[in-house]
N, C-alpha and C. Protein backbone atom coordinates (compact mmCIF):
# COMPACT_ATOMS: atom_id res chain seq x y z
N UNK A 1 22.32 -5.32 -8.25
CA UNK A 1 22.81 -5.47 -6.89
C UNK A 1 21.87 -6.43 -6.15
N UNK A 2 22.17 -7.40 -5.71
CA UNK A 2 21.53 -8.19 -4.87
C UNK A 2 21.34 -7.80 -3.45
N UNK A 3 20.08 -8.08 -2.69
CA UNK A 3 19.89 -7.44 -2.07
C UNK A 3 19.90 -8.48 -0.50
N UNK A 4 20.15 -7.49 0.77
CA UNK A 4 20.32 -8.81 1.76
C UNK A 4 18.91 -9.47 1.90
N UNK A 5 18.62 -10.80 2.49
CA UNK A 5 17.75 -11.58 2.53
C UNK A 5 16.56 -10.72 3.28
N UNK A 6 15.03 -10.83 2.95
CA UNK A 6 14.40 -10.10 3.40
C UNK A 6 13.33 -11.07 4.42
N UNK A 7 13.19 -11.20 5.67
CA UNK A 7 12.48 -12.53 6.20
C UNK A 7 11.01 -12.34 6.18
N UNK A 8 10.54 -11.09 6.35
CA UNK A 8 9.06 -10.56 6.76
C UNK A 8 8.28 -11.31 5.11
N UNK A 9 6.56 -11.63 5.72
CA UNK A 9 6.00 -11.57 4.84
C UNK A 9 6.07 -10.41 3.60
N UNK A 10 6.24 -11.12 2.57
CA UNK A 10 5.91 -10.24 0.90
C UNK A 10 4.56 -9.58 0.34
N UNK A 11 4.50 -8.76 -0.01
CA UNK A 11 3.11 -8.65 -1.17
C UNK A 11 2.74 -9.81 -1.91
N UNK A 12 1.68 -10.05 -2.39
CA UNK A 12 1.46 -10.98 -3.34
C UNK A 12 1.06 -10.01 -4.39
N UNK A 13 1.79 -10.21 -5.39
CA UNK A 13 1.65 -9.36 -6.65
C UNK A 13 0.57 -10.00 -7.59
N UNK A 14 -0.42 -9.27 -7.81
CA UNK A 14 -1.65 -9.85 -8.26
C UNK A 14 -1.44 -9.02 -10.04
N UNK A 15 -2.75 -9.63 -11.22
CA UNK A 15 -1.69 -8.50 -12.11
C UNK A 15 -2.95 -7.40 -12.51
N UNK A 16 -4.12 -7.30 -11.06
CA UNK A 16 -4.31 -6.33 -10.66
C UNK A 16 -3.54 -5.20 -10.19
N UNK A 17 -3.23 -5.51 -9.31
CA UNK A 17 -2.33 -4.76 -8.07
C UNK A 17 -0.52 -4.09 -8.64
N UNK A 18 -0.12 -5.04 -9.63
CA UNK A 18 0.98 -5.04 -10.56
C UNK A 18 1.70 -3.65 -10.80
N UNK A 19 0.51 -2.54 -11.29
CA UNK A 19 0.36 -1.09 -11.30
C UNK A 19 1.04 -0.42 -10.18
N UNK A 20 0.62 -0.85 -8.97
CA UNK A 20 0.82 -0.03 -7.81
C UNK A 20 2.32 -0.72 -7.37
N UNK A 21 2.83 -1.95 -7.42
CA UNK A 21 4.01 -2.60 -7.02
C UNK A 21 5.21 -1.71 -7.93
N UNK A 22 4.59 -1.53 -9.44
CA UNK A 22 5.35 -1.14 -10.12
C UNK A 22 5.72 0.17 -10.25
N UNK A 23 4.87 1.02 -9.54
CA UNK A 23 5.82 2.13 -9.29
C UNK A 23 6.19 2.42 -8.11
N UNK A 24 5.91 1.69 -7.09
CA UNK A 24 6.74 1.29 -5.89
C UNK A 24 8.25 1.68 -6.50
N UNK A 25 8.47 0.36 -7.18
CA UNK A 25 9.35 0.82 -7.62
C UNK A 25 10.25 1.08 -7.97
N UNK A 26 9.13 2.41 -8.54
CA UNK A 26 9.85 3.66 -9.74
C UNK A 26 9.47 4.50 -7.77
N UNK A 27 9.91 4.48 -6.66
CA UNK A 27 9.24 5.43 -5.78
C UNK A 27 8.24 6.30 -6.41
N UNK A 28 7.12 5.69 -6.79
CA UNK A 28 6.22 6.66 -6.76
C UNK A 28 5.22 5.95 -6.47
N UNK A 29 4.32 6.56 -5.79
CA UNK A 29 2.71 6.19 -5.18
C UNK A 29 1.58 6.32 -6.24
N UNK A 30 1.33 5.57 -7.14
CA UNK A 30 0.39 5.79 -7.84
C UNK A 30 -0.89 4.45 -7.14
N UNK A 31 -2.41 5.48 -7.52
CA UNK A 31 -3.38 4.81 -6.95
C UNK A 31 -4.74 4.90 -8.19
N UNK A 32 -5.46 4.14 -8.14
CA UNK A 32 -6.69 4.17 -8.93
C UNK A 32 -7.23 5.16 -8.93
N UNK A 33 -7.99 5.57 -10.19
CA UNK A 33 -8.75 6.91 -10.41
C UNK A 33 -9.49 6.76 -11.94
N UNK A 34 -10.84 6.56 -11.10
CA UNK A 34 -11.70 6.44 -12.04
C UNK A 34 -12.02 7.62 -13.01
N UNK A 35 -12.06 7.13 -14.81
CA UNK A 35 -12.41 7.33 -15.74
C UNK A 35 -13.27 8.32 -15.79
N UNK A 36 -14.51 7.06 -15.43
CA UNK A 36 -16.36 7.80 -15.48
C UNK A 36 -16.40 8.83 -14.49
N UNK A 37 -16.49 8.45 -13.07
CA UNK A 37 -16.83 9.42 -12.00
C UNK A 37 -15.31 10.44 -11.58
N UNK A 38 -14.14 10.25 -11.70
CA UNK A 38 -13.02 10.59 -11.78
C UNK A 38 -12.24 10.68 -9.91
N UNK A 39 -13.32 10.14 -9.07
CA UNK A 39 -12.22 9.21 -8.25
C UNK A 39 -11.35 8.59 -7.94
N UNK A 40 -10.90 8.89 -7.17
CA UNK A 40 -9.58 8.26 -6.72
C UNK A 40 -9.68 6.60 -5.36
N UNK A 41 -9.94 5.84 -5.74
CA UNK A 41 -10.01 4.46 -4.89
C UNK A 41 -8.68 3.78 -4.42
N UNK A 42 -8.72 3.17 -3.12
CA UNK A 42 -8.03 1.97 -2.49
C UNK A 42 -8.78 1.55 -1.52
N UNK A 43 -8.66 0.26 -1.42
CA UNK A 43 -7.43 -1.02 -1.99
C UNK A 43 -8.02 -1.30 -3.13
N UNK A 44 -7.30 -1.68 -3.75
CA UNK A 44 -7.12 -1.92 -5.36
C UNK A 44 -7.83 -2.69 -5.95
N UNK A 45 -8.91 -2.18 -6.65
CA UNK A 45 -9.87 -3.21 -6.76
C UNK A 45 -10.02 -3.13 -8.92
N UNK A 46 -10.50 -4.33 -9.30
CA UNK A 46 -11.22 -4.35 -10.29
C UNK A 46 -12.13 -3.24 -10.92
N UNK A 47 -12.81 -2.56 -10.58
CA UNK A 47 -14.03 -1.57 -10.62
C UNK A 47 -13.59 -0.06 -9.55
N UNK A 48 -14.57 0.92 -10.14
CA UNK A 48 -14.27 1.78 -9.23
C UNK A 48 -15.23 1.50 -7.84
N UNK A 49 -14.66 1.98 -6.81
CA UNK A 49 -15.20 1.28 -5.68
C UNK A 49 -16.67 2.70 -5.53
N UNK A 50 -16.49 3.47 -6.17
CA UNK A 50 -18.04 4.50 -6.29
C UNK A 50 -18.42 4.47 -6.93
N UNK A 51 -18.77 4.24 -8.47
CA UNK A 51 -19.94 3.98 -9.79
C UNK A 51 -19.55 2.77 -9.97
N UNK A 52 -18.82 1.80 -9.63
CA UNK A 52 -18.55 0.27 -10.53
C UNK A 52 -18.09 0.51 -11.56
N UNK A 53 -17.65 1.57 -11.83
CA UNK A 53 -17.01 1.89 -13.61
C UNK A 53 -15.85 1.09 -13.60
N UNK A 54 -15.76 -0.07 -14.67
CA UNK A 54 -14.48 -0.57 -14.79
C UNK A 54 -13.34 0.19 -15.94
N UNK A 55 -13.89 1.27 -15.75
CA UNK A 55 -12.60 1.90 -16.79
C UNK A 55 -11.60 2.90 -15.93
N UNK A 56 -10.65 3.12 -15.61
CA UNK A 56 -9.94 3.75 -14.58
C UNK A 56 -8.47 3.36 -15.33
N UNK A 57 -7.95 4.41 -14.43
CA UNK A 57 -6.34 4.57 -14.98
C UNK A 57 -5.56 4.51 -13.21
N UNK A 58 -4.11 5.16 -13.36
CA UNK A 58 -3.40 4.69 -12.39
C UNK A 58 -2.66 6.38 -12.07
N UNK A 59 -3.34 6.98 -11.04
CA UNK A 59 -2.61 8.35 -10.99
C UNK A 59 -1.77 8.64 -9.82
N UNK A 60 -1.03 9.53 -10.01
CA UNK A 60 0.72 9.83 -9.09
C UNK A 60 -0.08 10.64 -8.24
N UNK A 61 0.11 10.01 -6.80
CA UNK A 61 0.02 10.68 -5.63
C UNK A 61 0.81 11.52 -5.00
N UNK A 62 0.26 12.48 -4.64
CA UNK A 62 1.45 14.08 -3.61
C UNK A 62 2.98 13.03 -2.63
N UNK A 63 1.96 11.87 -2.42
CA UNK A 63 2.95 11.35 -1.21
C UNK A 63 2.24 11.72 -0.01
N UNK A 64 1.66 13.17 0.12
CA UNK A 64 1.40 14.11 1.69
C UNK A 64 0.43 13.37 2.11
N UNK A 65 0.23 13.16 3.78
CA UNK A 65 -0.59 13.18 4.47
C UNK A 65 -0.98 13.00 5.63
N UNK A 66 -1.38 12.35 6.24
CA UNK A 66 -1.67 12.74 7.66
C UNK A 66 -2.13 11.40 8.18
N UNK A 67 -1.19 11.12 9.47
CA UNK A 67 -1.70 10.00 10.15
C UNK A 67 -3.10 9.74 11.06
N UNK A 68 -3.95 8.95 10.56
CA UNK A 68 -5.17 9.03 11.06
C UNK A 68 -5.64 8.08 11.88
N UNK A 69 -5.06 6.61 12.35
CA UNK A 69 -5.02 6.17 12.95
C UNK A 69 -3.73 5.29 13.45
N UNK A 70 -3.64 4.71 14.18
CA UNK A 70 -2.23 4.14 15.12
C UNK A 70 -2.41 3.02 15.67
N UNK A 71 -1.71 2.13 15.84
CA UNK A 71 -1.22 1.08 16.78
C UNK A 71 0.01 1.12 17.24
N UNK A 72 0.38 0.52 18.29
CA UNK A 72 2.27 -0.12 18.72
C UNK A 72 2.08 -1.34 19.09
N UNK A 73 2.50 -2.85 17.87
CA UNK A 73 2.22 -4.02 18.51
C UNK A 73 3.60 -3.66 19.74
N UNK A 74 3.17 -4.76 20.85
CA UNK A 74 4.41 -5.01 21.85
C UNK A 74 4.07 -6.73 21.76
N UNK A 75 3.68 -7.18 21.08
CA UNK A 75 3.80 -8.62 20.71
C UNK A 75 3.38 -8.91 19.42
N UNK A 76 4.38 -9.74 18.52
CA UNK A 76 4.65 -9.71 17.20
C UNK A 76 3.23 -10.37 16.68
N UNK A 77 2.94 -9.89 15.56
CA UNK A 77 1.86 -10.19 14.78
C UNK A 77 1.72 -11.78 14.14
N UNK A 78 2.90 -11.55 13.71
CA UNK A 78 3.22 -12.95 12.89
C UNK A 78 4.87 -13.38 13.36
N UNK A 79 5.27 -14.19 13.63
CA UNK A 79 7.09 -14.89 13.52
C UNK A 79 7.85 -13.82 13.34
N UNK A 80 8.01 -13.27 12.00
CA UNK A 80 8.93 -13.01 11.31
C UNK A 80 9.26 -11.76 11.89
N UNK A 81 8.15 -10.92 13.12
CA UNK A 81 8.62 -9.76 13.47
C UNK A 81 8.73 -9.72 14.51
N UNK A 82 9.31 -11.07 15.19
CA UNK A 82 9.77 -10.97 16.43
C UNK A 82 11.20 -9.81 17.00
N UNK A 83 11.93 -9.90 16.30
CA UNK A 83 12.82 -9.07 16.03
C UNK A 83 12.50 -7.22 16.06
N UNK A 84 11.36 -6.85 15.55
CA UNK A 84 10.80 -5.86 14.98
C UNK A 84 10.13 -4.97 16.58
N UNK A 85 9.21 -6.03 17.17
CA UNK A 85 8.70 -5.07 18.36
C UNK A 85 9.48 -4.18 19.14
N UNK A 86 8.86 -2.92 19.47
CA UNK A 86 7.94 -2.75 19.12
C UNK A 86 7.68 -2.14 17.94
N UNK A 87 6.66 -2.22 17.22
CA UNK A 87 6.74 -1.56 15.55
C UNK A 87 5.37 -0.86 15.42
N UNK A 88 4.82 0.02 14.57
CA UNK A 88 3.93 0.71 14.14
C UNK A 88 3.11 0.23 13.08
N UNK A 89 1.85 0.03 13.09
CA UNK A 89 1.20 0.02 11.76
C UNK A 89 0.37 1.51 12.43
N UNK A 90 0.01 2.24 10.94
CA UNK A 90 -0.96 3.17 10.91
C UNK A 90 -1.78 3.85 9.34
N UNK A 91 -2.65 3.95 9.64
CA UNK A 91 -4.09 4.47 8.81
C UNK A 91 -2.96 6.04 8.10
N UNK A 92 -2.92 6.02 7.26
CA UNK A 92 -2.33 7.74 6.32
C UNK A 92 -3.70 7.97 5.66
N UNK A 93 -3.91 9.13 6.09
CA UNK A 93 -4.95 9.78 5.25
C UNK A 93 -4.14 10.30 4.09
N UNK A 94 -3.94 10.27 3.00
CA UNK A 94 -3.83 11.12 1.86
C UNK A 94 -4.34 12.37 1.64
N UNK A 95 -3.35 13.42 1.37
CA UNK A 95 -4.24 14.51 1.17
C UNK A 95 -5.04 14.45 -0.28
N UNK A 96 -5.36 13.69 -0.78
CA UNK A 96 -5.74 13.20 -1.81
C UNK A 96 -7.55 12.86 -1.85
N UNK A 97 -7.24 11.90 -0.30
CA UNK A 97 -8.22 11.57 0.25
C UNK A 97 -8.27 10.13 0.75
N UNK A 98 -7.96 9.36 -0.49
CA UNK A 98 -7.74 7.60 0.00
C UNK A 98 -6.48 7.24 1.54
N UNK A 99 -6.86 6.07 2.01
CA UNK A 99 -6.47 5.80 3.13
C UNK A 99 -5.50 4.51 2.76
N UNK A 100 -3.89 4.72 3.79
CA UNK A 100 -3.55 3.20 3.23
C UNK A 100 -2.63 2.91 5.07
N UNK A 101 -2.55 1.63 4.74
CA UNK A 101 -2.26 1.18 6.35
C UNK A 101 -0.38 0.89 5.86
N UNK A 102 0.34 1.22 6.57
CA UNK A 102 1.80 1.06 6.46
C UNK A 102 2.25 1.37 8.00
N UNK A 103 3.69 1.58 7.52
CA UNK A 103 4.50 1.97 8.73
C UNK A 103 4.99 3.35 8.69
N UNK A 104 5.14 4.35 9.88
CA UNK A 104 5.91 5.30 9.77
C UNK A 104 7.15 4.99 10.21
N UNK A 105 8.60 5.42 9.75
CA UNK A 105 9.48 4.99 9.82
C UNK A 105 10.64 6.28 10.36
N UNK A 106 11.56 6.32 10.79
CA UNK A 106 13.00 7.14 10.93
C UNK A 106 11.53 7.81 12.29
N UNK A 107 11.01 7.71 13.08
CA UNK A 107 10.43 8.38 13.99
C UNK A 107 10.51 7.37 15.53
N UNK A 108 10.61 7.75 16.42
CA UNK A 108 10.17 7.19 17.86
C UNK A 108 8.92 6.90 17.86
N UNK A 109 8.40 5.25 17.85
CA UNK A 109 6.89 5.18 18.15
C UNK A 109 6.11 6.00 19.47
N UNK A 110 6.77 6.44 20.10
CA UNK A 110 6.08 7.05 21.37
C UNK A 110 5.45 8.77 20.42
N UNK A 111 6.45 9.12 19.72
CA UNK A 111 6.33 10.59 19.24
C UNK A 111 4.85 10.48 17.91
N UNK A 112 4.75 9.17 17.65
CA UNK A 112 3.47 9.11 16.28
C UNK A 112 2.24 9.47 17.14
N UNK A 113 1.58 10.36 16.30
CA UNK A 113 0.48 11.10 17.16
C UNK A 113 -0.78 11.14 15.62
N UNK A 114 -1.99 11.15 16.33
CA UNK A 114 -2.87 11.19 15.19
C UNK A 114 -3.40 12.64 14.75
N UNK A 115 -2.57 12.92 13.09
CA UNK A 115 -3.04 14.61 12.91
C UNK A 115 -1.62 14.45 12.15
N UNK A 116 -0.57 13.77 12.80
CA UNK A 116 0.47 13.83 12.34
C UNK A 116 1.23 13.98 10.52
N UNK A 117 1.73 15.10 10.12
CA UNK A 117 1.77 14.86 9.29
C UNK A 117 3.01 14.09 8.68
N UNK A 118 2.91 13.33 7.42
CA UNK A 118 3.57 12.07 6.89
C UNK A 118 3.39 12.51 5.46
N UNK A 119 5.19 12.07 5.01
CA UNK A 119 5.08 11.76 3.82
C UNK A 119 5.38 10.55 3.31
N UNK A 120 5.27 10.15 1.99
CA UNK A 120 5.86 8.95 1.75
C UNK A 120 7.05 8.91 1.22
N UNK A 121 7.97 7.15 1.64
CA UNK A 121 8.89 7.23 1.42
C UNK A 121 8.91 5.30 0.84
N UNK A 122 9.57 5.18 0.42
CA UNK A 122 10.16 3.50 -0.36
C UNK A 122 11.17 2.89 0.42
N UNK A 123 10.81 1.23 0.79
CA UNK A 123 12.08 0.65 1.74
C UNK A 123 12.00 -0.69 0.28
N UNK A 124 13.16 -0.12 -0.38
CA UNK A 124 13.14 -1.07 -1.31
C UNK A 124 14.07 -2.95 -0.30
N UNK A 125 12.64 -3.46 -0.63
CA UNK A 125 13.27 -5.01 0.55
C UNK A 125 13.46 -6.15 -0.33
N UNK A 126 13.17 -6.22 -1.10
CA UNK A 126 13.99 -7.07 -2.01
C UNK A 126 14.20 -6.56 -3.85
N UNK A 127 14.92 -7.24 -4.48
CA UNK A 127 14.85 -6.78 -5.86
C UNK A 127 13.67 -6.57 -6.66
N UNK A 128 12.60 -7.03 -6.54
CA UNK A 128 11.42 -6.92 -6.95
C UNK A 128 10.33 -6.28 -6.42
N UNK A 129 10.72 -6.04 -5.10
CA UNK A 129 9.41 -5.62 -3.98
C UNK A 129 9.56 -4.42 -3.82
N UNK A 130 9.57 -3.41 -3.63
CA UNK A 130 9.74 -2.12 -2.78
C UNK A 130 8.10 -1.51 -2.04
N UNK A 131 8.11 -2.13 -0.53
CA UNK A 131 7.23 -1.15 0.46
C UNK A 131 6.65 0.37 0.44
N UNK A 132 5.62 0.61 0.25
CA UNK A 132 5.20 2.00 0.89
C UNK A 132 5.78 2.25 2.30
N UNK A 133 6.31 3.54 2.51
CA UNK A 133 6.20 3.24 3.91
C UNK A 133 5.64 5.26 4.14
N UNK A 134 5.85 5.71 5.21
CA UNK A 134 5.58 6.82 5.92
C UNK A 134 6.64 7.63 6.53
N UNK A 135 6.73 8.85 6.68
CA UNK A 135 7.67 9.00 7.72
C UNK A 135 7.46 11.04 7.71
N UNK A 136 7.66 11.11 9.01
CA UNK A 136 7.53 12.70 9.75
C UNK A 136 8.01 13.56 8.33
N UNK A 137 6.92 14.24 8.16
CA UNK A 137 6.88 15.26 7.04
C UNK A 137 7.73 16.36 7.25
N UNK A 138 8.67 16.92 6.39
CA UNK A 138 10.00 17.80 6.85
C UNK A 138 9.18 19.46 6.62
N UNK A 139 9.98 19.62 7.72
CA UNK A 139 8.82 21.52 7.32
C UNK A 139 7.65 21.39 8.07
């Protein structure tokens, strides 16, 4: 199925990063987790970002967690989200522990509060890409 045109900046798929695009997705959140010390790291790095151990694998995240920090641009970041304001970026704590910056989504930006809990969800935006995104945890 082809998908409608998507205008916003893309990921750049690195064939680091490849791991995490790719179970995008499969909707699933998988993140680094070191071998040696058995941490869990982001953003996605080469090495573990606590012993430098370059041996690590790629493990499935709950999804759960909690919004820990917030913005509301009211003037677009870049072009392409002129359309978009006003929009949300925010900090998810993982109950996991690692932190990742996205959008919460299907919510009123006035109602995103920090504590908030969030799960994750997939805005598949083009055939190849599918977004992390956030959104008000049910229950």
């Amino acid at each position: 199925m082809t998908m409608p045109a998507y205008t916003k900046p893309l990921p750049r798929i690195t064939v680091a990063s490849a791991p995490y695009w790719d179970a995008a997705k499969l909707h699933e959140l998988r993140l680094q987790k070191c071998n040696a010390c058995g941490k869990l790291f982001y953003p996605i790095a080469p090495h573990c970002l606590h012993c430098w151990s370059t041996d690590f694998g790629w493990a499935k995240m709950s999804g759960r967690g909690k919004v820990n920090a917030f913005t509301i641009y009211h003037q677009p970041f870049h072009a392409a989200y002129v359309e978009a304001v006003p929009y949300n970026v925010v900090e998810v704590e993982l109950e996991e522990g690692p932190r990742l910056i996205s959008n919460v989504v299907h919510v009123d930006n006035a109602d995103i509060r920090i504590g908030m809990p969030v799960e994750v969800c997939f805005d598949d935006v083009t055939d190849e890409v599918t977004l992390v995104k956030f959104m008000p945890r049910k229950g």
